[in-house]
Each structure stands twice: as structure tokens, then as C-alpha cells.
Protein backbone atom coordinates (compact mmCIF):
# COMPACT_ATOMS: atom_id res chain seq x y z
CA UNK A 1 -8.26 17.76 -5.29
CA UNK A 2 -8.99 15.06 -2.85
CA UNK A 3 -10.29 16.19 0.77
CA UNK A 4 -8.00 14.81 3.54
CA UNK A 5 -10.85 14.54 6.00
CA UNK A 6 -12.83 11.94 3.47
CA UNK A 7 -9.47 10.36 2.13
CA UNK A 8 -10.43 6.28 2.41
CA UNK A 9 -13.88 6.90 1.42
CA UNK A 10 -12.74 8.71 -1.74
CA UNK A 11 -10.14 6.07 -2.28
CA UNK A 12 -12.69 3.06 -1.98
CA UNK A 13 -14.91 4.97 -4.52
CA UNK A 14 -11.90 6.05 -7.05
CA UNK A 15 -10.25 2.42 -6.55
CA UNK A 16 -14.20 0.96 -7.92
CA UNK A 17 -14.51 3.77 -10.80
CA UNK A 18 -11.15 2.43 -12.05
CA UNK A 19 -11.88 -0.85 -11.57
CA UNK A 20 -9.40 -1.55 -9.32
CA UNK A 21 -11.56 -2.43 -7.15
CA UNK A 22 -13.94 -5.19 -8.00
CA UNK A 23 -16.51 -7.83 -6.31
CA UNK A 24 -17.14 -11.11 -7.50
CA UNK A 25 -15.08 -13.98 -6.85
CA UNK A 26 -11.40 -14.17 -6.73
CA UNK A 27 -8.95 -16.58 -5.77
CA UNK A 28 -6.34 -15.43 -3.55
CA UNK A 29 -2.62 -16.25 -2.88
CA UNK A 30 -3.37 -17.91 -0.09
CA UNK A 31 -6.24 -20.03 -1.58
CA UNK A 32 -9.02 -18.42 -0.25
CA UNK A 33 -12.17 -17.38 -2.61
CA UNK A 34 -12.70 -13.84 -1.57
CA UNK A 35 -15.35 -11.57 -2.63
CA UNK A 36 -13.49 -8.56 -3.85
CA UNK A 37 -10.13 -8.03 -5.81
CA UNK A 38 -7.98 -5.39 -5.34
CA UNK A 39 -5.72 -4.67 -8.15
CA UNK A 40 -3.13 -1.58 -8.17
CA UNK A 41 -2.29 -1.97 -11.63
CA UNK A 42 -5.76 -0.90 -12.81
CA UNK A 43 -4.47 2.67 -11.97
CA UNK A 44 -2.84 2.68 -15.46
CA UNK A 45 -3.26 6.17 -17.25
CA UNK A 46 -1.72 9.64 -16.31
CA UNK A 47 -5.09 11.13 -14.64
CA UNK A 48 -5.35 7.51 -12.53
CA UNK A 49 -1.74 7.72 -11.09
CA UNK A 50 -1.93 10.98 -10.56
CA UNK A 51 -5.06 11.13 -8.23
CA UNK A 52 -3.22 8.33 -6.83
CA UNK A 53 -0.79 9.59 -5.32
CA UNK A 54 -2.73 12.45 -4.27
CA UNK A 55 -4.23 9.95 -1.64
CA UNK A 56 -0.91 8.31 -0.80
CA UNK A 57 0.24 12.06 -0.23
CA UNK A 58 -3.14 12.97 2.06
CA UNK A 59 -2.22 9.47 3.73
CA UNK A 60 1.09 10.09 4.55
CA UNK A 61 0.19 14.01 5.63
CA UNK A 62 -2.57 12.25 8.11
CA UNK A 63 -0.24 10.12 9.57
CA UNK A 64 1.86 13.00 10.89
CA UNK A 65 4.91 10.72 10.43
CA UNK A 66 8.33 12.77 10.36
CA UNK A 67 10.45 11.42 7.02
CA UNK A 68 13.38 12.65 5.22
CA UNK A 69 12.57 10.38 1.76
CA UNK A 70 10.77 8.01 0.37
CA UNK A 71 11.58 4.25 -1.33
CA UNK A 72 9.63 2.20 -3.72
CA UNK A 73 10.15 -1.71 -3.76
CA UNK A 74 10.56 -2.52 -7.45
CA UNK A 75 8.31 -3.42 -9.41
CA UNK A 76 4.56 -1.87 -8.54
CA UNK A 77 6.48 0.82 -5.53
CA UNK A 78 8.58 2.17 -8.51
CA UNK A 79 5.63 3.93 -10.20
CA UNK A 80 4.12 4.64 -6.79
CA UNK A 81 6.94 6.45 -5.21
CA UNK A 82 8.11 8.78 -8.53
CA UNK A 83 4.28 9.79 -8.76
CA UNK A 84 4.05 10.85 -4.51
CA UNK A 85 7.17 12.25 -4.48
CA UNK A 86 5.92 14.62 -7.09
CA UNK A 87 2.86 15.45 -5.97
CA UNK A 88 4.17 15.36 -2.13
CA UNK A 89 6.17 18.02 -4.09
CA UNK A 90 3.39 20.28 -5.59
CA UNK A 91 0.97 19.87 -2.77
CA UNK A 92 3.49 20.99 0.31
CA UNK A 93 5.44 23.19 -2.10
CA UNK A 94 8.30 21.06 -0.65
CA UNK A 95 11.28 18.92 -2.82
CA UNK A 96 11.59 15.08 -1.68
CA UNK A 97 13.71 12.70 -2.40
CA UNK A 98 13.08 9.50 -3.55
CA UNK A 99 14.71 5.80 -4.67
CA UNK A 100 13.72 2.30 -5.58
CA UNK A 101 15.95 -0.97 -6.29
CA UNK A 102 15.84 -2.62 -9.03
CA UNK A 103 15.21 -6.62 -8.90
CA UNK A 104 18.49 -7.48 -10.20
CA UNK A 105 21.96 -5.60 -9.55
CA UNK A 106 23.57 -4.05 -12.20
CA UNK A 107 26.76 -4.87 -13.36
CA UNK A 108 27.56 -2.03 -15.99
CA UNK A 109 27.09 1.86 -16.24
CA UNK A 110 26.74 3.55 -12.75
CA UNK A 111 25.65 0.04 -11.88
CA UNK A 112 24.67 -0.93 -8.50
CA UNK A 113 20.60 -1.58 -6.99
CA UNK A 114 19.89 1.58 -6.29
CA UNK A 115 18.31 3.99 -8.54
CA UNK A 116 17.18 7.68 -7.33
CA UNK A 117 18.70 9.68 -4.19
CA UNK A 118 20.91 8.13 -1.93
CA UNK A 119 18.91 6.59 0.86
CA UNK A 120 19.64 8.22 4.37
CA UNK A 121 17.74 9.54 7.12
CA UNK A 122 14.40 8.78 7.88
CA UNK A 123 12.55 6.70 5.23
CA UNK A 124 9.33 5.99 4.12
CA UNK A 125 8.99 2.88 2.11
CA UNK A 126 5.36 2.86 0.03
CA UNK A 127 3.65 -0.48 -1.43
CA UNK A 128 0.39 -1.47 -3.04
CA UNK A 129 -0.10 -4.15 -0.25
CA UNK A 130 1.10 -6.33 2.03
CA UNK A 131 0.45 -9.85 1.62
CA UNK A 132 3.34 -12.04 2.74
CA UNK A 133 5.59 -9.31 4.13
CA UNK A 134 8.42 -10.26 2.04
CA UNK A 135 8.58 -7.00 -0.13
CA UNK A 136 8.60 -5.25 3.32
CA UNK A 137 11.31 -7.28 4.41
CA UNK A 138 13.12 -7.19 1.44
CA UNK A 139 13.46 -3.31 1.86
CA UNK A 140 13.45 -3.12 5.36
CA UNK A 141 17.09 -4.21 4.67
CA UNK A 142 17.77 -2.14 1.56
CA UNK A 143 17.36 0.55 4.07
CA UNK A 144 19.21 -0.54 6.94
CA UNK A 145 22.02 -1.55 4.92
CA UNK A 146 22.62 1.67 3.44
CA UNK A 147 22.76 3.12 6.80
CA UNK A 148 19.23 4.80 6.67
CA UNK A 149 16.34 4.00 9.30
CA UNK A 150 12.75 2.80 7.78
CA UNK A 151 10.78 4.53 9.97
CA UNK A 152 7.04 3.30 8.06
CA UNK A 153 5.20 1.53 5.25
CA UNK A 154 2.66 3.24 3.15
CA UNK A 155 0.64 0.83 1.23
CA UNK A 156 -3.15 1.51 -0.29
CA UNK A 157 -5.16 -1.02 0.99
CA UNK A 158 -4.96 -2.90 4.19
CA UNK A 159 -7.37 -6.29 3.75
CA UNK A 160 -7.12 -7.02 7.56
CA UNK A 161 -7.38 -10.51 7.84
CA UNK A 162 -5.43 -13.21 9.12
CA UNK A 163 -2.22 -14.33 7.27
CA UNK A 164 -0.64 -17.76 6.58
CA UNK A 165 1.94 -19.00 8.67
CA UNK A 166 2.75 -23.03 7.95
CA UNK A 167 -0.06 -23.60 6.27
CA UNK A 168 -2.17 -22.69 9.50
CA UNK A 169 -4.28 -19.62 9.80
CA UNK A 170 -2.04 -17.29 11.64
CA UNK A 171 -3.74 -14.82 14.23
CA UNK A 172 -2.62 -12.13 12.87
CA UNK A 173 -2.95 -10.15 9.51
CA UNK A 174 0.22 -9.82 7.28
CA UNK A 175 -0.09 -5.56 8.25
CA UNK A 176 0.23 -6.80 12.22
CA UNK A 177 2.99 -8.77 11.67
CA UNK A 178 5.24 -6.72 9.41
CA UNK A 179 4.60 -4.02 12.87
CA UNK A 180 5.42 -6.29 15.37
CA UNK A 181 8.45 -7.65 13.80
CA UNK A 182 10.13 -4.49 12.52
CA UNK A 183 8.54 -2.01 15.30
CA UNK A 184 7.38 -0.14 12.52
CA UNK A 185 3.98 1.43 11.52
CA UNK A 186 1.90 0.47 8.73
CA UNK A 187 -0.11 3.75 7.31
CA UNK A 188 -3.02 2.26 4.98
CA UNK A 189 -5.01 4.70 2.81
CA UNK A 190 -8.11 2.60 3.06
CA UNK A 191 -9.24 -0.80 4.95
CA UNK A 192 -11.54 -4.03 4.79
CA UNK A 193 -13.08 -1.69 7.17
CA UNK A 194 -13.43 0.79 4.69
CA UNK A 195 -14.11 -1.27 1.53
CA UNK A 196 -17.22 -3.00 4.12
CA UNK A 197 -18.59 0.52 4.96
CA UNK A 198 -18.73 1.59 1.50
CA UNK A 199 -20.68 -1.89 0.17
CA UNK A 200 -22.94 -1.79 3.62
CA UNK A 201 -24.11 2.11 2.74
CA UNK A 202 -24.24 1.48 -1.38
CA UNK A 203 -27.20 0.10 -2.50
CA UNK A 204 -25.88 -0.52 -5.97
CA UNK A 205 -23.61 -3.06 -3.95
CA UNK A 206 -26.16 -4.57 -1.79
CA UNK A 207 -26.06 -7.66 -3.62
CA UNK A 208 -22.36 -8.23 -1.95
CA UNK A 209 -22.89 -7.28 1.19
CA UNK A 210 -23.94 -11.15 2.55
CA UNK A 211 -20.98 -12.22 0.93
CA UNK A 212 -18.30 -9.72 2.65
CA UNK A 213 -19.59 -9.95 5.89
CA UNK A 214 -19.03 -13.64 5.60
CA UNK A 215 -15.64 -13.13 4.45
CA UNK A 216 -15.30 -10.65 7.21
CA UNK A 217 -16.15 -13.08 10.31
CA UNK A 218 -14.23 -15.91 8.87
CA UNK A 219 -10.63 -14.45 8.30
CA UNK A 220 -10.87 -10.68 9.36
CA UNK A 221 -8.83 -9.09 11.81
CA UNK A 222 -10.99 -7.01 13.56
């Protein structure tokens, strides 16, 4: 089982082993070429999901957040949250609850957007990423309006660099922003910071490391 204590550096090196993790160059979202890709879906098999959400659980142990349950924003959170919430389950030998929404409200059957527990108390909403903010937001007010409090976002990787705002370079990263507008925390099971370390003390990735740190100075949050 995963360590606690070396969490992010195990992440960064499980994330590259299932190549879901990779350097090159990538076009983001928001236009830039970046030198790494980080794609959640690469996690695709039973033994890959399942040492997983071993580091979302060590993540969200670390954090020493209180919660009552946890919510998954469809569609990558849905996989996310059913796969912590049993191995939050195993590993603390205690039962959580969980829920996601679907995209689309159902008309027929038990219908509704909800499927899973009822969502009260204190929850704990867990993402790949944050990019734009607008999955956060998006259950930010699943939450509220089902008269639970979101009380943090767990997501896997945190790039830390500036967001997008008007098609100006915003001062802030997407992670800052999602805090500062919904007073929240953001708990990140690995970093830029992280993903920089690892390529700075691997010499098998030396051939990056000019490349990252230029990525780094121009639109990192530091």
C-alpha cells in the first residue's frame, strides 16, 4: 500500500508508469503548448483505479479535513468517488457515503440527478482537475441546494499556473480562484511543484527539464 508520508511523489511516479502522465508537447484548453499532459483516464484497469484511490484516500487523510460524504461531478468524479469511498472504506475500517449527478435529469424510474446517498452534512466533492472551475461550480450548487455544505475539493493534480479570465492571463491559477470564491479548500494529491521535482531529480527525464522550467516561469503560480 501507498506510504502517506511519500504520497505526491508516489503519485507523480504511478501517474508516469500508467501513462497518465506524459512529456512532450500538448496543446492545452487554453491554447498554450505545454510540456506535459496529464490525463486521468489513463487510470483505466481495476489494479490502476484501485491504487488510485488509495492516494485520493492518503490525500484526503493528510488533509485532516472533517467530512460526512463524498460527491463525484459526473462524468470522470463518478468513477473517482465509488472507487475512494471504497477504499476510504477498507483502509479506516469506516462506511462512507457517497453520490454523483448525472449530466442530464431523469425523467422516469426513481428519476431525479442524484444518484447514491442523499447529500447532507459535510461534503467532500473529488475531481481529476480543475481547469475552468465550472465543474466546481456546477457542484458547489448541487450541494448547497440540497441543503448540504461543500466543505472541500479533492482533485489529483494541481498544474498551478495562471488561468484565463477574458482572454487575459489572469493572476491567479484556476485552484486559487475556485478558494477564494467559494471559501473553500482545494486538497491536491500532487503539484507542478511536484511533477518539476520529480523531472529535476530523474535523469531519465533530464531531457525535459529546460522545457518545464520554461513553462514554469512563464505561467506558474508559484
Amino acid at each position: 500500500m501507498v506510504t502517506i508520508e511519500n504520497n505526491s511523489v508516489n503519485f507523480v511516479k504511478f501517474a508516469l508508469h500508467c501513462k497518465a502522465l506524459r512529456f512532450g508537447d500538448f496543446k492545452t484548453k487554453s491554447d498554450r503548448n505545454s510540456p506535459y499532459f496529464f490525463n486521468i483516464g489513463c487510470f483505466d484497469s481495476g489494479y490502476s483505479i484501485s491504487q488510485l484511490s488509495r492516494f485520493y484516500t492518503n490525500a484526503l487523510v493528510n488533509s485532516g479535513i472533517v467530512f460526512d460524504m463524498i460527491f463525484g461531478p459526473a462524468y470522470k468524479g463518478i468513477p473517482l468517488v465509488i472507487s475512494t469511498a471504497i477504499n476510504y472504506s477498507l483502509m479506516l475500517k469506516k462506511d462512507i457515503p457517497f453520490s454523483f449527478n448525472r449530466k442530464e435529469t431523469k425523467s422516469h424510474g426513481e428519476g431525479g440527478l442524484l444518484i447514491g446517498s442523499q447529500l447532507k452534512g459535510k461534503v467532500v466533492i473529488i475531481d481529476d482537475v480543475i481547469t475552468s472551475g465550472i465543474s466546481a461550480r456546477e457542484s458547489i450548487n448541487i450541494i448547497k441546494q440540497s441543503g448540504a455544505e461543500p466543505v472541500a475539493m479533492l482533485i489529483a493534480l494541481d498544474r498551478m499556473e495562471c488561468s484565463i479570465d477574458n482572454n487575459t492571463h489572469s493572476k491567479r491559477s484556476a485552484v486559487q480562484e475556485v478558494v477564494e470564491t467559494y471559501n473553500i479548500p482545494v486538497i491536491s494529491i500532487a503539484s507542478l511543484n511536484d511533477i518539476f521535482s520529480n523531472v529535476m531529480n530523474d535523469i531519465n527525464l533530464s531531457t525535459h527539464r529546460e522545457r518545464i522550467t520554461q513553462y514554469r516561469e512563464k505561467y506558474g503560480i508559484l
